[in-house]
Protein backbone atom coordinates (compact mmCIF):
# COMPACT_ATOMS: atom_id res chain seq x y z
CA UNK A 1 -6.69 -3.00 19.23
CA UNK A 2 -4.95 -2.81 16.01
CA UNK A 3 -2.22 -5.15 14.64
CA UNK A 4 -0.22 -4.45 11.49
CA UNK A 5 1.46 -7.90 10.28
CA UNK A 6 4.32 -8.51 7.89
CA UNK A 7 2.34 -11.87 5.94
CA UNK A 8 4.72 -15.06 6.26
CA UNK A 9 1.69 -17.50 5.63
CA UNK A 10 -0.59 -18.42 3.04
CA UNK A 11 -3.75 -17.64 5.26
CA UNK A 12 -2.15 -14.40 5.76
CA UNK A 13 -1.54 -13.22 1.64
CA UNK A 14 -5.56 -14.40 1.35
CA UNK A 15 -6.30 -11.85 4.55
CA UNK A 16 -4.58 -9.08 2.44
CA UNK A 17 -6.25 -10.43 -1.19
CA UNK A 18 -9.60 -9.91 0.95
CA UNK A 19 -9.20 -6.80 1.99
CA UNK A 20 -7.63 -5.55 -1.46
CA UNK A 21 -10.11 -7.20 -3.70
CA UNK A 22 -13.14 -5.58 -0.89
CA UNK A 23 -11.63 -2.24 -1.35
CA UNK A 24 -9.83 -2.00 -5.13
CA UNK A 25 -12.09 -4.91 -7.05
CA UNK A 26 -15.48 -4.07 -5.46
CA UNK A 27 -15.23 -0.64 -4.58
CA UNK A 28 -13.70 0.90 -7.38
CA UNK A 29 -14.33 -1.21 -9.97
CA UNK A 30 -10.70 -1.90 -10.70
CA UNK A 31 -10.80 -5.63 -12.49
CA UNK A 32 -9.35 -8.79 -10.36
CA UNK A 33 -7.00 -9.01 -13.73
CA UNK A 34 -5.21 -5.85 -12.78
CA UNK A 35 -5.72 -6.11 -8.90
CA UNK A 36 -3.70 -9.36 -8.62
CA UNK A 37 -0.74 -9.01 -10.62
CA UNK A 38 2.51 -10.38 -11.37
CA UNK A 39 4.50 -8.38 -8.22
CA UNK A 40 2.60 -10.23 -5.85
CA UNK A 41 4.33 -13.32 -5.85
CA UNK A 42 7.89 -11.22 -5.42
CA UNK A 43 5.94 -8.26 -2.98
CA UNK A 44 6.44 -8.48 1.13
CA UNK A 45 2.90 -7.94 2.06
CA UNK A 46 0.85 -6.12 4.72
CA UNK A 47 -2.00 -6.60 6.81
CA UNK A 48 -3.81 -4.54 9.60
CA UNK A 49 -6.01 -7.34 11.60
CA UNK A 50 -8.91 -5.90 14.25
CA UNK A 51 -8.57 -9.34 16.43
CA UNK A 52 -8.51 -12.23 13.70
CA UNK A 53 -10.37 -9.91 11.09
CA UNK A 54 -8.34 -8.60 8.33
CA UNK A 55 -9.25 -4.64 8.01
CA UNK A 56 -6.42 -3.16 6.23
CA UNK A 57 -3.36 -4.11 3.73
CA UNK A 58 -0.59 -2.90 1.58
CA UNK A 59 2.87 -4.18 0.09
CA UNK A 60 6.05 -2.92 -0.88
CA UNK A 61 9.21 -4.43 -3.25
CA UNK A 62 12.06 -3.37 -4.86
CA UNK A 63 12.61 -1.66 -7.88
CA UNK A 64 16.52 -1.32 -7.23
CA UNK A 65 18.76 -1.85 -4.92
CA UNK A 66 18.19 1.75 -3.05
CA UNK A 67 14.38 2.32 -4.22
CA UNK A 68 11.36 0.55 -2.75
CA UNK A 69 7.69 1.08 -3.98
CA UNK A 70 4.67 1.10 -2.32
CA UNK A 71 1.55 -0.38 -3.85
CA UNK A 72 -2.19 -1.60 -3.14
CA UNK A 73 -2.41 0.53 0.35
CA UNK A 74 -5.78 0.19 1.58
CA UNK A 75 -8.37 0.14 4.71
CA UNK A 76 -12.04 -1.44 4.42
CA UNK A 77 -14.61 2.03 4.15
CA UNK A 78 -15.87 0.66 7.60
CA UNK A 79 -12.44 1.35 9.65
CA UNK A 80 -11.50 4.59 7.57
CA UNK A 81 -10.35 7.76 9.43
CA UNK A 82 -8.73 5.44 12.18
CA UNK A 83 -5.54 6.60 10.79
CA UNK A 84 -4.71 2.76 9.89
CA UNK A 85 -3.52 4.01 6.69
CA UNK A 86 -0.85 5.83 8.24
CA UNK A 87 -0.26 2.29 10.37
CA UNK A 88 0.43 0.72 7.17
CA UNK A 89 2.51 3.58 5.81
CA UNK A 90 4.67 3.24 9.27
CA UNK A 91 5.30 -0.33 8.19
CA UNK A 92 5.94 -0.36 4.90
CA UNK A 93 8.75 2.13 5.63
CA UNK A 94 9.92 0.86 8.26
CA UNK A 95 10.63 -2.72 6.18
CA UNK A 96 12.02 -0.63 3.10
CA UNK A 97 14.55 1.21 5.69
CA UNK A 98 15.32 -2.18 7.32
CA UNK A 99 15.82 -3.60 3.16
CA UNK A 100 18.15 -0.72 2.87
CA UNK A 101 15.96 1.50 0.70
CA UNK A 102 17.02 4.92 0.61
CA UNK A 103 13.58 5.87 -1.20
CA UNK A 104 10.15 4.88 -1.49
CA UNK A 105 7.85 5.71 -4.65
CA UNK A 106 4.31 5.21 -5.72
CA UNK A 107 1.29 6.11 -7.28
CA UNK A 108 -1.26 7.63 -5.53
CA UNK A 109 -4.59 8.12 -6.24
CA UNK A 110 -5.23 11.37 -6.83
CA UNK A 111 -7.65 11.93 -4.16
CA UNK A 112 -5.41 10.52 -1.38
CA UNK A 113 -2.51 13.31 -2.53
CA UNK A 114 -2.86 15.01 1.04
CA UNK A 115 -2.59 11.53 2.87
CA UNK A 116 0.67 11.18 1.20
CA UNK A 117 2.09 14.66 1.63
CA UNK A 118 0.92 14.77 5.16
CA UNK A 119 3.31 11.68 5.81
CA UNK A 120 6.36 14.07 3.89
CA UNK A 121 5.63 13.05 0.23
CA UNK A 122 6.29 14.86 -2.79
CA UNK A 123 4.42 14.78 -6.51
CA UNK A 124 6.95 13.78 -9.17
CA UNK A 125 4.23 13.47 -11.65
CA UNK A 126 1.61 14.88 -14.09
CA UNK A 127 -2.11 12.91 -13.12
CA UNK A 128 -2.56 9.95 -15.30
CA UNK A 129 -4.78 7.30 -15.68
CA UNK A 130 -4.61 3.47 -14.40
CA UNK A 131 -7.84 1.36 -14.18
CA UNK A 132 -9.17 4.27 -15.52
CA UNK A 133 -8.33 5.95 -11.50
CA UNK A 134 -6.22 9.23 -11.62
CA UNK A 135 -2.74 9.04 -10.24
CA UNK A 136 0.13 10.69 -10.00
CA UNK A 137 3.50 9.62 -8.70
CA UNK A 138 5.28 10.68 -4.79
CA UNK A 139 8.38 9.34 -3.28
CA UNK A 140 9.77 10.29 -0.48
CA UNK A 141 13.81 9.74 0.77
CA UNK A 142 13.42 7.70 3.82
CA UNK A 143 17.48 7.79 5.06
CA UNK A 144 18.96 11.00 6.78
């Protein structure tokens, strides 16, 4: 029913832009100048599809050699509490493990907290503010 893809076309990055500028731009109010940024172009993208319709996306890249970072996770409100976040989640980890990350960080929005600790987690951060949306930082070890 679901189909998380790793994006290795053009049609494919503008599937997760929609989905991303739906959720981040539209949603939240976050501008297009800080939703579409410089780490896309050097990012391995995301996308959940429902048949040909793009519902979900995130992306991941390197900040070292052992330390990925997860960024722009999202679902469209419409398919939320399908656990498609998690779906993404499974994916982006599963390409940092297979990039040889030992760890993955990112910023959460402080709302989604217990989505991140539920998938093992942990705050390394006081809440801040970016796009005027409280965060704090997680990572998580992702080798045994």
């Amino acid at each position: 029913m679901f189909n998380v893809t790793i994006v290795s076309s053009q049609h494919e990055l503008e599937d997760a832009f929609f989905v991303r500028r739906k959720v981040f731009v539209k949603e939240q109010g976050v501008p297009l100048s800080l939703e579409l940024d410089e780490y896309d172009d050097t990012s391995s993208h995301f996308v959940v599809y429902k048949g040909d319709s793009p519902i979900g996306a995130g992306r991941i890249r390197e900040t070292n050699a052992r330390t990925g970072k997860v960024e722009r996770v999202c679902v469209l409100p419409e398919y939320r509490g399908l656990h498609l976040g998690k779906l993404i989640m499974q994916a982006l980890e599963n390409h940092g493990a297979q990039q040889g990350y030992e760890k993955i960080v990112l910023n959460a929005q402080s709302y989604a907290i217990p989505f991140y600790e539920n998938l093992g987690y942990t705050i390394t951060s006081p809440e801040f503010m970016d796009a005027d949306i409280p965060h704090r930082s997680m990572e998580k070890n992702i080798t045994n």
